[in-house]
Protein backbone atom coordinates (compact mmCIF):
# COMPACT_ATOMS: atom_id res chain seq x y z
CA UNK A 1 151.49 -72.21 86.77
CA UNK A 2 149.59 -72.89 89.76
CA UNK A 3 148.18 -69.33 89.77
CA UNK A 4 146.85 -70.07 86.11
CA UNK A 5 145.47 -73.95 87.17
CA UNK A 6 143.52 -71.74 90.11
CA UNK A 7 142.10 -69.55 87.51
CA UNK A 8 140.81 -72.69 85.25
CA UNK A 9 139.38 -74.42 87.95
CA UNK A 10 137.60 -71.14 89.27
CA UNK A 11 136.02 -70.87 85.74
CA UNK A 12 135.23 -74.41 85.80
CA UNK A 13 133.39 -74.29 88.86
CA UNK A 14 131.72 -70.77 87.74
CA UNK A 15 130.54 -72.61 84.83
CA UNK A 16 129.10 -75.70 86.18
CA UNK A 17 125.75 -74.96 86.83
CA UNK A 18 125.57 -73.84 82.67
CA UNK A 19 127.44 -76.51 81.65
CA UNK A 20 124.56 -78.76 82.93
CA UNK A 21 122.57 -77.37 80.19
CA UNK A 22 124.93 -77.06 77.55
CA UNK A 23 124.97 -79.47 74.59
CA UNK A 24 128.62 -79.36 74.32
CA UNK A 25 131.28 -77.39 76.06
CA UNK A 26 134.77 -76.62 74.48
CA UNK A 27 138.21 -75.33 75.44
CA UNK A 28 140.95 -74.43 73.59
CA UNK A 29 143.59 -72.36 73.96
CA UNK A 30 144.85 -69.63 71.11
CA UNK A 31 148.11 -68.82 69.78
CA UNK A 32 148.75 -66.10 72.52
CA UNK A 33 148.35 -69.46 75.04
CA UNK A 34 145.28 -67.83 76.79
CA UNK A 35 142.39 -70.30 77.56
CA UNK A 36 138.87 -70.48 76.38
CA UNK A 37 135.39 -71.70 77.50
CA UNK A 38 132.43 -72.03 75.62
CA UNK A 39 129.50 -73.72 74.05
CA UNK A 40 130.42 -72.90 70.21
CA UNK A 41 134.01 -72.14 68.88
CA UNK A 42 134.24 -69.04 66.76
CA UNK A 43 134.86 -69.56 63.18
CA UNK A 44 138.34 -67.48 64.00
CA UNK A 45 139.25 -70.30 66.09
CA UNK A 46 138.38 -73.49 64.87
CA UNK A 47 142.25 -73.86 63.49
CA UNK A 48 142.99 -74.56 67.55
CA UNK A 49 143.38 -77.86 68.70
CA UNK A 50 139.90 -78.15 71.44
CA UNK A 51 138.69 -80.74 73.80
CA UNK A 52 134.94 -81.17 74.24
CA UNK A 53 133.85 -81.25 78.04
CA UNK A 54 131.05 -83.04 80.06
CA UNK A 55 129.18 -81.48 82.60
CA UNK A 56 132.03 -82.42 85.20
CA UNK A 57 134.38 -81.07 82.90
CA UNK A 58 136.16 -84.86 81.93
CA UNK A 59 137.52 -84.62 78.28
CA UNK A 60 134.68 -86.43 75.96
CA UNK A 61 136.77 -85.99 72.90
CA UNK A 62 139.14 -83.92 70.99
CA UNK A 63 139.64 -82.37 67.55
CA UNK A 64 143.21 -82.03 66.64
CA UNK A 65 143.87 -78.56 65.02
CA UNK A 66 143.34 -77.62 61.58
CA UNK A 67 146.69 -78.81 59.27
CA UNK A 68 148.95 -76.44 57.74
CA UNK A 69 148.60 -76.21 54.24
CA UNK A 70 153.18 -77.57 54.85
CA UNK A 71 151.09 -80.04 57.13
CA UNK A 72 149.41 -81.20 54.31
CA UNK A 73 152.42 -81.42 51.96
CA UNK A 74 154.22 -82.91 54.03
CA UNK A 75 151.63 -86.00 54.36
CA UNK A 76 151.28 -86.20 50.64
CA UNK A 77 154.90 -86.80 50.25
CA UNK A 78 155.23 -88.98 52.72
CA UNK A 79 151.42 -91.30 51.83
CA UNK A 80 153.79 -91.26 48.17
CA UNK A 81 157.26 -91.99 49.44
CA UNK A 82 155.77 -95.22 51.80
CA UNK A 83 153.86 -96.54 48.34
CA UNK A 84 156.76 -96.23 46.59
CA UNK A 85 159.09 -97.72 48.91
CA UNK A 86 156.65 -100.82 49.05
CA UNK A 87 156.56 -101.11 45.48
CA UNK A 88 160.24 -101.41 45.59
CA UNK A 89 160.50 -104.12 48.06
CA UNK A 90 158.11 -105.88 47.00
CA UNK A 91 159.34 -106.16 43.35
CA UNK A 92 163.06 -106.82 45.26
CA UNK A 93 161.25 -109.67 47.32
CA UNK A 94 159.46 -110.96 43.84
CA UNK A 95 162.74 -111.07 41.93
CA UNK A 96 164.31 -112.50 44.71
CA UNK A 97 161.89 -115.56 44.79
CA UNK A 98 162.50 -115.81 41.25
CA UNK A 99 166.16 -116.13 41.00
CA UNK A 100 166.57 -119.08 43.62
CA UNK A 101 163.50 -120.62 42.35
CA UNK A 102 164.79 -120.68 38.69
CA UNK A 103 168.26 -121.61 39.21
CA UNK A 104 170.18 -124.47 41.35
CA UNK A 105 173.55 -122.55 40.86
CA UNK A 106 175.73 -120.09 39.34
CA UNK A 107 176.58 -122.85 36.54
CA UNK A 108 173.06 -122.79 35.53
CA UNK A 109 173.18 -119.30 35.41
CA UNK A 110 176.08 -118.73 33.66
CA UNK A 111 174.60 -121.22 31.26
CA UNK A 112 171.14 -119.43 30.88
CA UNK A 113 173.35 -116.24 30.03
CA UNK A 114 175.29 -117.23 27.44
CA UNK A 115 172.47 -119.23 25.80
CA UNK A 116 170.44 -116.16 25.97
CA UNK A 117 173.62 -114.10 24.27
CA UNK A 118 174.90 -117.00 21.69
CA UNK A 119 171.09 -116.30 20.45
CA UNK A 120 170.93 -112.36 20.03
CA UNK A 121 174.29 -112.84 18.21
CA UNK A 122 172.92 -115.20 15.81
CA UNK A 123 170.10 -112.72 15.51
CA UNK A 124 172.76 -109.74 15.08
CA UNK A 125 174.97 -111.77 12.46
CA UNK A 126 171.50 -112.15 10.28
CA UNK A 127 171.52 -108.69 9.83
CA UNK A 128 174.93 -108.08 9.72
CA UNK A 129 174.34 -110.45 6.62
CA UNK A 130 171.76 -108.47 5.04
CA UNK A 131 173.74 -105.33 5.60
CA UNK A 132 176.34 -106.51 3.62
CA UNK A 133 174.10 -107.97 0.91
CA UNK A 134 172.17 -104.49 0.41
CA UNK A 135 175.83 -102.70 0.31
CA UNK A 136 176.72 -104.85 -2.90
CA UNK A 137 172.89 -104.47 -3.61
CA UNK A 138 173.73 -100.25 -3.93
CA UNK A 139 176.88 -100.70 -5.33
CA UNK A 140 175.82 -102.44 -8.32
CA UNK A 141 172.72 -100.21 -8.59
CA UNK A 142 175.15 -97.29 -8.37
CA UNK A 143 177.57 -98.82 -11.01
CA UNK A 144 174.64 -98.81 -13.54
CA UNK A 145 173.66 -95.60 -12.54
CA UNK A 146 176.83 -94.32 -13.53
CA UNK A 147 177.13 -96.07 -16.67
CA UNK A 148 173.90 -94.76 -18.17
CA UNK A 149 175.38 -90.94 -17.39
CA UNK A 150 179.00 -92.01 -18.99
CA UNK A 151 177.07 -92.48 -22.36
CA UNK A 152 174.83 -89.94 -22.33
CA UNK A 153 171.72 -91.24 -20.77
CA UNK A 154 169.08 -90.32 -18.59
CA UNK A 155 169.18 -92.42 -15.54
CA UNK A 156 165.83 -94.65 -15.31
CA UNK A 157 163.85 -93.46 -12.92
CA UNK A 158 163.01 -96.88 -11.47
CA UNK A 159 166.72 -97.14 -10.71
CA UNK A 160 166.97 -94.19 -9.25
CA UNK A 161 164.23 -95.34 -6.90
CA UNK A 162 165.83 -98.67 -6.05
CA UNK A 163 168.76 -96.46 -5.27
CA UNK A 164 167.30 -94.89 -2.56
CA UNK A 165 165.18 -97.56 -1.02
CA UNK A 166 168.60 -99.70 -0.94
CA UNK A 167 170.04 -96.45 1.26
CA UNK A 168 167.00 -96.56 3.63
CA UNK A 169 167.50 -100.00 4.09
CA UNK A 170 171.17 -99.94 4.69
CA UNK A 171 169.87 -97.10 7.27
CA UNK A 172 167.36 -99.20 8.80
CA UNK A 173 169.67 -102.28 8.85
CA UNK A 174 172.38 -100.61 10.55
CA UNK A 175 170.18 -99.27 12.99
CA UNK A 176 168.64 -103.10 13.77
CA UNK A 177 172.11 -104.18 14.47
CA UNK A 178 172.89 -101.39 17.29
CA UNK A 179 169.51 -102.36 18.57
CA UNK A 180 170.82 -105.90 19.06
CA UNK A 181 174.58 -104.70 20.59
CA UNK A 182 172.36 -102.46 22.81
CA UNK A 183 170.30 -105.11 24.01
CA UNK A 184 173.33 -107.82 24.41
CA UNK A 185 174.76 -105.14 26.51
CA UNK A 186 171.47 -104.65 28.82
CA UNK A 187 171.14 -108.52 28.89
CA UNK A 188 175.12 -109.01 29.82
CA UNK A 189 174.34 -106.54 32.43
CA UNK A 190 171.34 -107.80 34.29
CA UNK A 191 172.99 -111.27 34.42
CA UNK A 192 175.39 -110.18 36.03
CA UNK A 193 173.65 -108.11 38.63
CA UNK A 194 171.48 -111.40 38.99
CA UNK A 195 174.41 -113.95 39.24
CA UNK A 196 176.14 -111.40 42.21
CA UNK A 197 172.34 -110.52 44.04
CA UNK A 198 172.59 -114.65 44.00
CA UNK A 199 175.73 -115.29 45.52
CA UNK A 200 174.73 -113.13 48.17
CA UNK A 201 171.48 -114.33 48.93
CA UNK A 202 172.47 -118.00 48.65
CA UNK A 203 175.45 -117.61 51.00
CA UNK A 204 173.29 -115.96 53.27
CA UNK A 205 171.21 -117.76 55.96
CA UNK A 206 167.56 -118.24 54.68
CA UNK A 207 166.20 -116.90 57.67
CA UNK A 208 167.96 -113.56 56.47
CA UNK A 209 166.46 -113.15 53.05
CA UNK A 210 163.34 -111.10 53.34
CA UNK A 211 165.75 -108.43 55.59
CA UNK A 212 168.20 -108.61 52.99
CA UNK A 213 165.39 -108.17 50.21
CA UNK A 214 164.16 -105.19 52.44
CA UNK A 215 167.71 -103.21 52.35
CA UNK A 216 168.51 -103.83 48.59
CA UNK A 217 165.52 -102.34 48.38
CA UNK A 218 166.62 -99.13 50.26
CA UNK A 219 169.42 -98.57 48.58
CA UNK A 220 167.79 -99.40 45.19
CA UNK A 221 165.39 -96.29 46.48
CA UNK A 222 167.52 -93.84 47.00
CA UNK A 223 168.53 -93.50 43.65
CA UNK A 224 165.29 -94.59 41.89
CA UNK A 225 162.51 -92.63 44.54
CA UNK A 226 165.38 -89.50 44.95
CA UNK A 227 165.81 -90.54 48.83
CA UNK A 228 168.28 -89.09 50.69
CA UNK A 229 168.48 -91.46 54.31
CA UNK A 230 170.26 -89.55 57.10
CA UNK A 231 173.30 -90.87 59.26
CA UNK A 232 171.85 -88.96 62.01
CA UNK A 233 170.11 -85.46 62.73
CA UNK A 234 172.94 -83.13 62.24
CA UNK A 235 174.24 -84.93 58.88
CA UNK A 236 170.70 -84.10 58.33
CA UNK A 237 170.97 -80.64 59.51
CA UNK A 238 173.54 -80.64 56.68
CA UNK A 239 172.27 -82.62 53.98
CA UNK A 240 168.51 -80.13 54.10
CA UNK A 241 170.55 -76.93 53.13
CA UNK A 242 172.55 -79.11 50.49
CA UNK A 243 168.70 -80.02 49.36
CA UNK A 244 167.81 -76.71 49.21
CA UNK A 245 170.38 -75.95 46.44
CA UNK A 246 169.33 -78.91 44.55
CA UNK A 247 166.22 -77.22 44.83
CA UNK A 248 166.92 -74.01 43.30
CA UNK A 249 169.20 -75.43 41.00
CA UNK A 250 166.90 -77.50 38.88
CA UNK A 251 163.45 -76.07 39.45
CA UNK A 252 162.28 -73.73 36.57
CA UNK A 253 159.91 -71.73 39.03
CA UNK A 254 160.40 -69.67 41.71
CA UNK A 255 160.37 -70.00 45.30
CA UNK A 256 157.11 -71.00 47.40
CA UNK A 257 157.67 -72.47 50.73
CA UNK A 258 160.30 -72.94 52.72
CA UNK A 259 160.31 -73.70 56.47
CA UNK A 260 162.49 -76.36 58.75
CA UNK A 261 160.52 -79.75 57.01
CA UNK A 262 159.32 -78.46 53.20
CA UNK A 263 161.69 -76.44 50.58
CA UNK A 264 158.83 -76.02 47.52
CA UNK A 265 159.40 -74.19 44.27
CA UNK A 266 156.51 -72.68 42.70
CA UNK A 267 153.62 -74.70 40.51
CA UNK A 268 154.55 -74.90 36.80
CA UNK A 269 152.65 -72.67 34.65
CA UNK A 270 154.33 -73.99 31.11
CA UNK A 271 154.65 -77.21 29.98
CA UNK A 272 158.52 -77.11 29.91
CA UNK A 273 158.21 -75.93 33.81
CA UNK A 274 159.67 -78.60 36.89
CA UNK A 275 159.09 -77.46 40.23
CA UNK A 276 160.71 -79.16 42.75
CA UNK A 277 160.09 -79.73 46.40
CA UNK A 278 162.17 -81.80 49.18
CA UNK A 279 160.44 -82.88 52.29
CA UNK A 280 162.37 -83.47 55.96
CA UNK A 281 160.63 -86.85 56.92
CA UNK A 282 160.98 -89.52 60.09
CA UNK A 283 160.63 -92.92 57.99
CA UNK A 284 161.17 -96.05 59.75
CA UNK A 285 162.38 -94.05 63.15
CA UNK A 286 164.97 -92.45 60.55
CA UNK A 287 165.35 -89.10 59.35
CA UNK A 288 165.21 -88.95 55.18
CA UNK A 289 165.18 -86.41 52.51
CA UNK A 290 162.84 -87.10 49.70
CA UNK A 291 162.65 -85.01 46.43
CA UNK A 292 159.65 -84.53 44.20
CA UNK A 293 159.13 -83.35 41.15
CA UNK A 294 155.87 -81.76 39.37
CA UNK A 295 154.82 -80.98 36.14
CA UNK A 296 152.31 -78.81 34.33
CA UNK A 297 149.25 -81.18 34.43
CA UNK A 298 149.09 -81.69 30.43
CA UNK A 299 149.82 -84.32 28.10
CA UNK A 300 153.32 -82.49 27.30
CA UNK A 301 154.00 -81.84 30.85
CA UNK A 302 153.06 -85.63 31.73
CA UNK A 303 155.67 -86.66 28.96
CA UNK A 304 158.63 -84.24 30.61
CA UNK A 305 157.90 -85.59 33.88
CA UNK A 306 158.60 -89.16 32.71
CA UNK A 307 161.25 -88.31 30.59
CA UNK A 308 165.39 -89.31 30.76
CA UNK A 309 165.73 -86.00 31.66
CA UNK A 310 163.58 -85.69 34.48
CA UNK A 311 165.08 -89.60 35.82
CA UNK A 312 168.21 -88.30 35.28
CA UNK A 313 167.52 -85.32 37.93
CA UNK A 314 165.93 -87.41 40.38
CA UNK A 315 168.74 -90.09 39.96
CA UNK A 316 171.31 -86.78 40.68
CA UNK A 317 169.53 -86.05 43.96
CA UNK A 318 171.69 -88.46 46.36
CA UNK A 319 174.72 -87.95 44.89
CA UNK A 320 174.32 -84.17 44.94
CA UNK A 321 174.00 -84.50 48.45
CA UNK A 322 176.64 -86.93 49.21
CA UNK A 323 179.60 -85.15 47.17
CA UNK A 324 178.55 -81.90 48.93
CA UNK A 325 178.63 -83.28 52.26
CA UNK A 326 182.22 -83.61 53.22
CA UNK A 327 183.03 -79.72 52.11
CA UNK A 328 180.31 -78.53 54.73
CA UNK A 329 181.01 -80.70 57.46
């Protein structure tokens, strides 16, 4: 080491007179760890991190070397995961804010919820009603149908058309009323998630809110962003090889990259295609696992990538990992 420091400082002082005249001097040092001097940096080696020099040799500035195109990946992922993850909080702080400023106490809440379902089952009954009036509606129609063929008789074709719009309705009817029982459901169920998120933030200290707003939102994330968050480096260790089944597992391409912080399938060429990537990140001084997925930039491809099917994979991710982890521990 001190042997090499000799060297650099013998080249330093060899170069001191030119340096006076230089516009800029630069060192750098290659991938083989041997050190350079000079006025302009090779196209070869402008990937190398370099320091510009004055003419007593004190470091004037430095350009940080080129990225990697995993580099680059990596900071894509990451500029989307910390948008996301905002997002999220700040809709959890939002609804948060909402909920204690709308209600006083679980009373009024339980009072808001079964107002809000006494109405949708008024609206269901209505067509529960009209269901069974266009039943007796086709029946009738049906019985005169049939009485026309007992003697003989062509059936009218107006009947015969009143027949069938009767059955579409009936259809259409039926289908209203599991719109309602699906929505009384989704309604029952958001209460409830309200009336226990405000329990626990009203039996909390105030003080404590936004923190607790900030770790419902975690959690919410690792099932809605695909977010794996690590216990500590080697769960991680663990959890990145689990990933990199996930990977192969769902992704419709083949492999592309994969190196110690970025598993990535190939691009999708079709419009069916998902390619699917996972990238090793430090988030918050923590390390996480977050999956993306890509589509074939099209209309159709746009559509899969927002489709049940596509949530449903990205809702998989964490649990994937988690049911996997005990077997390779």
């Amino acid at each position: 080491m001190l042997k090499k420091g000799l060297v650099v400082g013998g080249i330093l002082l060899l170069l001191g007179g030119q340096m006076a005249f230089a516009k800029k001097m630069y060192r750098w040092v290659d991938d083989q760890g041997r050190v350079f001097f000079s006025d302009q940096v090779p196209p070869d080696q402008i990937k190398h991190k370099r320091e510009a020099l004055s003419e007593n040799a004190r470091v004037l500035e430095v350009v940080e070397a080129a990225k990697t195109k995993e580099q680059i990946e990596l900071e894509k992922r990451l500029a989307k995961l910390r948008r996301e993850l905002q997002r999220i909080i700040a809709k959890q702080k939002s609804h948060d804010r909402v909920l204690l400023s709308t209600f006083r106490s679980l009373e009024d809440m339980q009072m808001a919820m079964d107002g809000k379902l006494h109405a949708l089952d008024l609206q269901r009954k209505v067509a529960e009603g009209n269901l069974l009036r266009l039943e007796q509606q086709l029946r009738q129609q049906q019985r005169k149908a049939a009485s026309f063929e007992r003697n003989g008789q062509a059936v009218p074709k107006k009947l015969l058309q009143d027949i069938l719009d009767s059955k579409q309705q009936i259809v259409a009817t039926r289908s209203e009323i599991q719109r309602h029982l699906d929505k009384r459901q989704v309604v029952e169920n958001d209460f409830e998630m309200d009336i226990a998120r405000f329990k626990f933030l009203t039996q909390s200290k105030s003080a404590d809110i936004e923190q607790l707003s900030s770790q419902a939102a975690e959690k919410r994330s690792a099932k809605e962003l695909g977010l794996f968050i690590c216990e500590d480096e080697n769960q991680c260790d663990r959890a990145w090889n689990i990933a990199r089944l996930f990977v192969k597992s769902y992704s419709t391409t083949g492999p592309n990259i994969d190196t110690d912080r970025l598993i990535m399938s190939a691009p999708p060429r079709r419009h069916s295609d998902l390619s699917l990537s996972v990238s090793r990140l430090k988030l918050n001084n923590r390390e996480q696992i977050f999956l993306d997925i890509r589509c074939k930039q099209s209309t159709l491809g746009m559509e899969l990538c927002i489709s049940p099917e596509v949530k449903g994979i990205r809702y998989s991710f964490n649990d994937f990992i988690k049911q996997r982890l005990p077997a390779s521990q």
